[in-house]
Protein backbone atom coordinates (compact mmCIF):
# COMPACT_ATOMS: atom_id res chain seq x y z
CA UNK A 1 24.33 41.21 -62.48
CA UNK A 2 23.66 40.01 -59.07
CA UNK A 3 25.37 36.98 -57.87
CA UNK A 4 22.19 35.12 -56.01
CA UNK A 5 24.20 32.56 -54.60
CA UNK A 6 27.01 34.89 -52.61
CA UNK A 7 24.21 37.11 -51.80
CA UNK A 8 22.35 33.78 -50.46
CA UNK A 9 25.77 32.63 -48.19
CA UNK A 10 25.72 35.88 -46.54
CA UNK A 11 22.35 36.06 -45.67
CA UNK A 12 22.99 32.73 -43.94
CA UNK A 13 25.90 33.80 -42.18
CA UNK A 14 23.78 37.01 -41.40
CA UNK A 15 21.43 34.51 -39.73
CA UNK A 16 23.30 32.98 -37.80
CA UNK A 17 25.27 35.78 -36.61
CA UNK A 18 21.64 37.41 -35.58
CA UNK A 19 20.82 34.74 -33.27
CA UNK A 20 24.03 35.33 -31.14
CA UNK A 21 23.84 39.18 -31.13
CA UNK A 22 20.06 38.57 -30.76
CA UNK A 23 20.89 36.68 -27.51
CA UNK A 24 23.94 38.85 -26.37
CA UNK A 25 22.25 42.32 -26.28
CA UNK A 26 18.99 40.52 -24.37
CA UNK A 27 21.22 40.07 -22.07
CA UNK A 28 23.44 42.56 -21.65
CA UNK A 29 19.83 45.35 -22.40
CA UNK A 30 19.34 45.72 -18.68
CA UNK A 31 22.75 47.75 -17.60
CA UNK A 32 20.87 50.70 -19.80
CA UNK A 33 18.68 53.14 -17.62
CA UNK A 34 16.91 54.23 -20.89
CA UNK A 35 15.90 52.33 -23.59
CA UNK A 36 16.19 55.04 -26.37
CA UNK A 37 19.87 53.93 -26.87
CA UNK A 38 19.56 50.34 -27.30
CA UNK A 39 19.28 50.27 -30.78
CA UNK A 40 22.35 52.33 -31.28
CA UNK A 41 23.42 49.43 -29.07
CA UNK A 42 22.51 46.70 -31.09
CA UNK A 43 23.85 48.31 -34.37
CA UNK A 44 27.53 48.63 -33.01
CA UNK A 45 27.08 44.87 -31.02
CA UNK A 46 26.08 43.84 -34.62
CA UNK A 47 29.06 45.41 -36.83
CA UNK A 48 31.34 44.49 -34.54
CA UNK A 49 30.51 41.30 -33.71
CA UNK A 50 29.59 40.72 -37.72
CA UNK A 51 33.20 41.71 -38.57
CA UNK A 52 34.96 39.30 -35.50
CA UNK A 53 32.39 36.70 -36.66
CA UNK A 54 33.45 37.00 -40.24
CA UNK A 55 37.17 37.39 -39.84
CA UNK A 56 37.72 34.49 -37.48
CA UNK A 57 34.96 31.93 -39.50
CA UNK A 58 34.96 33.06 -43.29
CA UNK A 59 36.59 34.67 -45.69
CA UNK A 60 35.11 37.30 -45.80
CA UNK A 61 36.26 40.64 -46.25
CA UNK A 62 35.87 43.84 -44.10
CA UNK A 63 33.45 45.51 -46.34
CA UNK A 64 31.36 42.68 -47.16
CA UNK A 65 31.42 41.70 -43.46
CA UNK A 66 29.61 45.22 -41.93
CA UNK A 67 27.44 44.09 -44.83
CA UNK A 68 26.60 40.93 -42.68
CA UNK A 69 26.18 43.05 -39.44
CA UNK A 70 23.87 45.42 -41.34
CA UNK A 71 22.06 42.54 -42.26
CA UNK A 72 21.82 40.80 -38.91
CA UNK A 73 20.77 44.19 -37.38
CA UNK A 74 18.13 44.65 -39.67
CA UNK A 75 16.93 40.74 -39.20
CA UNK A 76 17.79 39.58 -35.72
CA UNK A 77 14.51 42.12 -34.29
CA UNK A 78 12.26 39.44 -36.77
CA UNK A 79 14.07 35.85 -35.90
CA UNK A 80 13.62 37.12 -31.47
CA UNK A 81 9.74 38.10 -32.61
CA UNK A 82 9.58 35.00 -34.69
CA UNK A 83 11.31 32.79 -31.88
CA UNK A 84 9.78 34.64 -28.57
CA UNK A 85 8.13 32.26 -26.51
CA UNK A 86 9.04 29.53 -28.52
CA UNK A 87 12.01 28.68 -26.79
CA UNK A 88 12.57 27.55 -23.04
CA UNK A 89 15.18 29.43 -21.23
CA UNK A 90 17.82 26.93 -19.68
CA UNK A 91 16.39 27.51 -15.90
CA UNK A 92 13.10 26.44 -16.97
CA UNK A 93 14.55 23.21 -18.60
CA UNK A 94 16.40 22.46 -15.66
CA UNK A 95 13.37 22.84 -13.16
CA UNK A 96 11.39 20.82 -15.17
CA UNK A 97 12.14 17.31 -13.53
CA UNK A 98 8.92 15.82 -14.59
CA UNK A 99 9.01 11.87 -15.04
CA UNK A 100 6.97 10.01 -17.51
CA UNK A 101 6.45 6.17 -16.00
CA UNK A 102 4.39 4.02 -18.11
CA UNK A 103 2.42 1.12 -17.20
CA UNK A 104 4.31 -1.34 -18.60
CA UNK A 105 7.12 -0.24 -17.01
CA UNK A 106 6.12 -0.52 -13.26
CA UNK A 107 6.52 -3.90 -11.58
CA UNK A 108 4.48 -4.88 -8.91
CA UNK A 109 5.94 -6.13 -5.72
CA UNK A 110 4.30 -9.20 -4.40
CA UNK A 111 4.23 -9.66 -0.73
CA UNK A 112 4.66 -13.12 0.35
């Protein structure tokens, strides 16, 4: 029998684990002159990290825990698709210095 609910907490921690490696290799993608071995990439980024992520954070074993960067691997391609454009990067944020005044908040200066 299956047990839904275990296989439910480690798709979660999958998930989670997928957004950082997601984010890591993104930026780490552009010391690689070809891009045929970034997937091989991401696989080892994802069991490793999935087995420090588990081991420090769960307690989870070994096995089940290159289960969870198998699963991230597989996912965190459909959460960045899913999430691409979505999401300002932190530069844009902090160049956008755009104040909102309304009218009620302005007070006229009277000249006397």
């Amino acid at each position: 029998m299956i047990k839904l609910s275990y296989l439910q907490e480690l798709l979660v921690t999958a998930i989670a684990l997928s957004t950082i490696t997601c984010a890591f290799v993104q930026k780490t993608k552009c010391y690689f002159k070809c891009s045929k071995h970034l997937p091989k990439y991401s696989l080892l980024i994802n069991l490793t990290l999935g087995v420090l992520f588990c081991i420090t954070f769960t307690d989870i074993t070994f096995p089940t825990s290159l289960w969870i960067g198998l699963f991230s691997f597989i996912g965190a391609d459909t959460i960045y698709k899913s999430l691409e454009g979505k999401l300002a990067s932190y530069t844009d944020i902090i160049n956008q210095k755009t104040i909102t005044i309304s009218k009620e908040n302005i007070i006229n200066e009277v000249n006397n």
